[in-house]
C-alpha atoms as a PDB file:
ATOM      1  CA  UNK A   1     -12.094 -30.188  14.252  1.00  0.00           C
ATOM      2  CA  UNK A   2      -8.939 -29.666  11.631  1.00  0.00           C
ATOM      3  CA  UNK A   3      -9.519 -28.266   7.772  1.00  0.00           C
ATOM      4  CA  UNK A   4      -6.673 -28.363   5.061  1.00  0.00           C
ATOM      5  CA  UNK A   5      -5.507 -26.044   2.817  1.00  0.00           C
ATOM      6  CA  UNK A   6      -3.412 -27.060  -0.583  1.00  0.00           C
ATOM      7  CA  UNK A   7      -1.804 -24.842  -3.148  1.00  0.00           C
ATOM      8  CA  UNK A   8       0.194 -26.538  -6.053  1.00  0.00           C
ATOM      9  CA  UNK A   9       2.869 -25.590  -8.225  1.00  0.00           C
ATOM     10  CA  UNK A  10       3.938 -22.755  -6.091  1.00  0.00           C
ATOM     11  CA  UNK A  11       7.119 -20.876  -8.477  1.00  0.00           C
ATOM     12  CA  UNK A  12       9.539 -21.386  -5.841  1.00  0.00           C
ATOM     13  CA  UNK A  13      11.889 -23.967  -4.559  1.00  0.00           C
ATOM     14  CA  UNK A  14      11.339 -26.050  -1.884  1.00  0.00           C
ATOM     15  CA  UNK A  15      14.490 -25.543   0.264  1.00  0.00           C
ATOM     16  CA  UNK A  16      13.640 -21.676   0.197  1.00  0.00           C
ATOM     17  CA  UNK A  17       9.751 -22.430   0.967  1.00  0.00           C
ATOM     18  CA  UNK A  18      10.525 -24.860   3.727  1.00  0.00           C
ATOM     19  CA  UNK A  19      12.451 -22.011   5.564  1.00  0.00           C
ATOM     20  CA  UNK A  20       9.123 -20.165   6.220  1.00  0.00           C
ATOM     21  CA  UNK A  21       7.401 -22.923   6.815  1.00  0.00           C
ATOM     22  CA  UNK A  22       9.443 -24.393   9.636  1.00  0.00           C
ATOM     23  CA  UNK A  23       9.113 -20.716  11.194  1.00  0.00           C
ATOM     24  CA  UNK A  24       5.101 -21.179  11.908  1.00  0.00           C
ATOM     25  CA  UNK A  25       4.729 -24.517  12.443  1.00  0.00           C
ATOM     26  CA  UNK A  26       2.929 -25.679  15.416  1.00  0.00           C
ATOM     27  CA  UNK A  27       2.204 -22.214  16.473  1.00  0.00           C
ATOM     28  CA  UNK A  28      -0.749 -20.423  17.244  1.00  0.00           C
ATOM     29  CA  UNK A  29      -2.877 -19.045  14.293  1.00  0.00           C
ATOM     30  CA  UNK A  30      -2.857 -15.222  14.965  1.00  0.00           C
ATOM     31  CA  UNK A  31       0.741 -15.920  16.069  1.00  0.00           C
ATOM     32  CA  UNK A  32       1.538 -17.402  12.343  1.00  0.00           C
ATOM     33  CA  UNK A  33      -0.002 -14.054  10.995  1.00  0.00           C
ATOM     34  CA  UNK A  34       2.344 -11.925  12.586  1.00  0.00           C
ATOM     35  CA  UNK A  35       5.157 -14.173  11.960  1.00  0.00           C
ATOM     36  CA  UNK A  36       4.472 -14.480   8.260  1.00  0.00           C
ATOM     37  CA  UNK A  37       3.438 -10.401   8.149  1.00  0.00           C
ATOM     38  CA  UNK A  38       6.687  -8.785   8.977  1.00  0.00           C
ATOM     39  CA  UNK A  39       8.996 -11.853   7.316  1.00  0.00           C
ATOM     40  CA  UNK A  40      10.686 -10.257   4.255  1.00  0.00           C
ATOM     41  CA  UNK A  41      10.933 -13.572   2.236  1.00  0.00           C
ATOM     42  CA  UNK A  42       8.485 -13.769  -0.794  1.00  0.00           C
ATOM     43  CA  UNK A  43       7.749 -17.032   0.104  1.00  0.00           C
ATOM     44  CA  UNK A  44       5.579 -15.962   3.133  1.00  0.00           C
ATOM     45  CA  UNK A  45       3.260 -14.218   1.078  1.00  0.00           C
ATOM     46  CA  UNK A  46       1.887 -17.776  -0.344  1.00  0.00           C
ATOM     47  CA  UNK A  47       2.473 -19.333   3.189  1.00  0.00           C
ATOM     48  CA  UNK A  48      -0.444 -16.558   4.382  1.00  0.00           C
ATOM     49  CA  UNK A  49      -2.891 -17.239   1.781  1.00  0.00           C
ATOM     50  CA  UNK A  50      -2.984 -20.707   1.940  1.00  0.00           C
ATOM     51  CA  UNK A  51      -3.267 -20.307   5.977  1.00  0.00           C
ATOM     52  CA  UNK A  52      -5.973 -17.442   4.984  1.00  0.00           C
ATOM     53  CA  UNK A  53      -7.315 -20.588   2.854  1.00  0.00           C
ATOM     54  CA  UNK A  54      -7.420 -23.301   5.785  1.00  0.00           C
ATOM     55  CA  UNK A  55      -9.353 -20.885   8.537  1.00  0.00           C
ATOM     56  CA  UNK A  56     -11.862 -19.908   5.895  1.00  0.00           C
ATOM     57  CA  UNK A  57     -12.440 -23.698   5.340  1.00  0.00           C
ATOM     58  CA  UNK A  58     -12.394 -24.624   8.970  1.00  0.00           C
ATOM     59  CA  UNK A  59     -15.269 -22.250   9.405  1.00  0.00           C
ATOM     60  CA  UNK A  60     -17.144 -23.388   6.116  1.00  0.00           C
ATOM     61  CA  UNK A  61     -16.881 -26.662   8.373  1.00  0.00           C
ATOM     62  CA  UNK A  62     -18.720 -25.731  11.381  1.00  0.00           C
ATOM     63  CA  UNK A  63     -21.497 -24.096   9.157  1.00  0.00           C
ATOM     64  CA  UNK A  64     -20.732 -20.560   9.041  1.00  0.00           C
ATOM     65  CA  UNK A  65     -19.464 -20.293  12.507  1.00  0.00           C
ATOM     66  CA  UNK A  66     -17.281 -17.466  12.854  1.00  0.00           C
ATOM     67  CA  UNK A  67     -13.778 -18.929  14.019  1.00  0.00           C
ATOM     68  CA  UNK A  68     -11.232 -16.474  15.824  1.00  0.00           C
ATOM     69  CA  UNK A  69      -7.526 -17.623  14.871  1.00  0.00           C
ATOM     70  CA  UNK A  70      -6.208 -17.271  18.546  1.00  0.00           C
ATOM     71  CA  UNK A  71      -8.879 -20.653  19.236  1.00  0.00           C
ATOM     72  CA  UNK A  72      -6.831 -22.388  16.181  1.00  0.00           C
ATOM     73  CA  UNK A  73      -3.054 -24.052  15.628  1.00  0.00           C
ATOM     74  CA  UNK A  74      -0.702 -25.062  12.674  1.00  0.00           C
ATOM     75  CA  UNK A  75      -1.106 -29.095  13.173  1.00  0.00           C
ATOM     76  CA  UNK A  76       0.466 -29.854  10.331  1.00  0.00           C
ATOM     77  CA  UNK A  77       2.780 -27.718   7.713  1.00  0.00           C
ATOM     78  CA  UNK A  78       4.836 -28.988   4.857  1.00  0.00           C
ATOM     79  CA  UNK A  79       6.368 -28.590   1.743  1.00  0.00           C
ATOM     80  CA  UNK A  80       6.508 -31.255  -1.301  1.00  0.00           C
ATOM     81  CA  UNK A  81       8.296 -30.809  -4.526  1.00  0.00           C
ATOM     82  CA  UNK A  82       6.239 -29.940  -7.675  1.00  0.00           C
ATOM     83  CA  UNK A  83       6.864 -30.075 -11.143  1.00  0.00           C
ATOM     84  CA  UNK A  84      10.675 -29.070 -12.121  1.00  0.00           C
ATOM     85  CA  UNK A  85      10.590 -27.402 -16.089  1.00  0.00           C
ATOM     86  CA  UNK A  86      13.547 -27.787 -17.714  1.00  0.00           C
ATOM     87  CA  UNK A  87      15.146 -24.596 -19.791  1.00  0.00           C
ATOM     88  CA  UNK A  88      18.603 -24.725 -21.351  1.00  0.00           C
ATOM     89  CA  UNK A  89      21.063 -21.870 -21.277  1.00  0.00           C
ATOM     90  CA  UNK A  90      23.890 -21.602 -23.903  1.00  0.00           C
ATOM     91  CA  UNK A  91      27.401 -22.500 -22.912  1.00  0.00           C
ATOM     92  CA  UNK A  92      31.193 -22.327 -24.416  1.00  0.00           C
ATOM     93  CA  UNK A  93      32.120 -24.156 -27.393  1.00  0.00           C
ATOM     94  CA  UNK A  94      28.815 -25.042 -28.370  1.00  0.00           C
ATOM     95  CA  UNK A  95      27.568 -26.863 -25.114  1.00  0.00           C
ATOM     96  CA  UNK A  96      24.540 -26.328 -22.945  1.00  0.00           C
ATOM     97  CA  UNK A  97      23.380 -26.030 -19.853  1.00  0.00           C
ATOM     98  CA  UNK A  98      20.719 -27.009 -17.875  1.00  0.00           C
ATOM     99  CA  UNK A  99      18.644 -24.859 -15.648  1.00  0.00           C
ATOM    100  CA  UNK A 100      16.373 -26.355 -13.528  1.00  0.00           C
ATOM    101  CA  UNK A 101      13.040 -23.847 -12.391  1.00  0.00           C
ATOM    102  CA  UNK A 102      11.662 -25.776  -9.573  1.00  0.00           C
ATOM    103  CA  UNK A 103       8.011 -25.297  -7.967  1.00  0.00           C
ATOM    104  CA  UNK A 104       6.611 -26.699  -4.766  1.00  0.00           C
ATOM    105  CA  UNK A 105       3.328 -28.214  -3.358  1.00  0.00           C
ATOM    106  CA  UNK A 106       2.184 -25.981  -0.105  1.00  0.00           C
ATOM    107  CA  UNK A 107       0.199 -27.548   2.843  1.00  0.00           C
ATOM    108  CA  UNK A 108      -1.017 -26.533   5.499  1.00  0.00           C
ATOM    109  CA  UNK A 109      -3.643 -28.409   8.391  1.00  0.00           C
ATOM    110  CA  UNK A 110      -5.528 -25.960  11.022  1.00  0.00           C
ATOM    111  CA  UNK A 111      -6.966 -27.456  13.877  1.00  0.00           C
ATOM    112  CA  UNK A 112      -9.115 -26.315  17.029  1.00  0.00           C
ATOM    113  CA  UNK A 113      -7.050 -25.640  19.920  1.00  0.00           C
ATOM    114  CA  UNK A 114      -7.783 -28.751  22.235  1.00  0.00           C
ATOM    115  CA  UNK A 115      -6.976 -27.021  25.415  1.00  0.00           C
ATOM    116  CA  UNK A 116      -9.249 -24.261  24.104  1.00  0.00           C
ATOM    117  CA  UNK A 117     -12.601 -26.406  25.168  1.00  0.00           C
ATOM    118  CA  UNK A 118     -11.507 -27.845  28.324  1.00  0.00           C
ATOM    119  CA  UNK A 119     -11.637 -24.553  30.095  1.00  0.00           C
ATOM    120  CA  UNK A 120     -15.324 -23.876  28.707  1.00  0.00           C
ATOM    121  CA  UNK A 121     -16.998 -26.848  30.924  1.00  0.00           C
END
């Protein structure tokens, strides 16, 4: 069983996002929580409520089954650009430049542990 978990026009870039990101992936569940806890980049803070997002929605799944986060893994973690706004700074001499505030599209697939069930028979 895997759920998703999406959160859009994140105010952040991608390149800084995608270092977090690349930290949890394919890892354990409770694992990603400590990982994500005690990182100091204010990126992880979004990375942990959109994996908060994606248990809670695994669990809505199974009908209100309580799901533990050791039995679950990170299948799937990535970052997409979002929208880029465009705001222009005054230059010399009468020119301008362009600053570029870009935002990213966060998402992030949990998944049942498939190991997890083979040692229940």
């Amino acid at each position: 069983m895997e759920a998703r978990a999406l959160k859009k026009h994140i105010r952040s870039s991608p390149r800084k996002m995608r270092l977090v990101v690349d930290l949890i992936r394919g890892k354990n569940a409770a694992q990603a929580f400590s990982i994500l806890r005690f990182n100091t980049k204010l990126a992880a803070k979004d990375c942990e409520m959109v994996l908060r997002s994606a248990i809670s929605n695994i669990s809505n799944h199974e009908d209100g089954k309580k799901v533990k986060p050791e039995d679950l893994f990170i299948k799937e973690a990535y970052v997409n650009q979002g929208l880029v706004m465009k705001r222009i700074s005054p230059a010399p001499m009468g020119r301008a430049y362009r600053i570029r505030k870009r935002s990213n599209h966060l998402t992030i697939v949990v998944a049942t542990n498939p190991n997890y069930n083979l040692g229940a028979k």
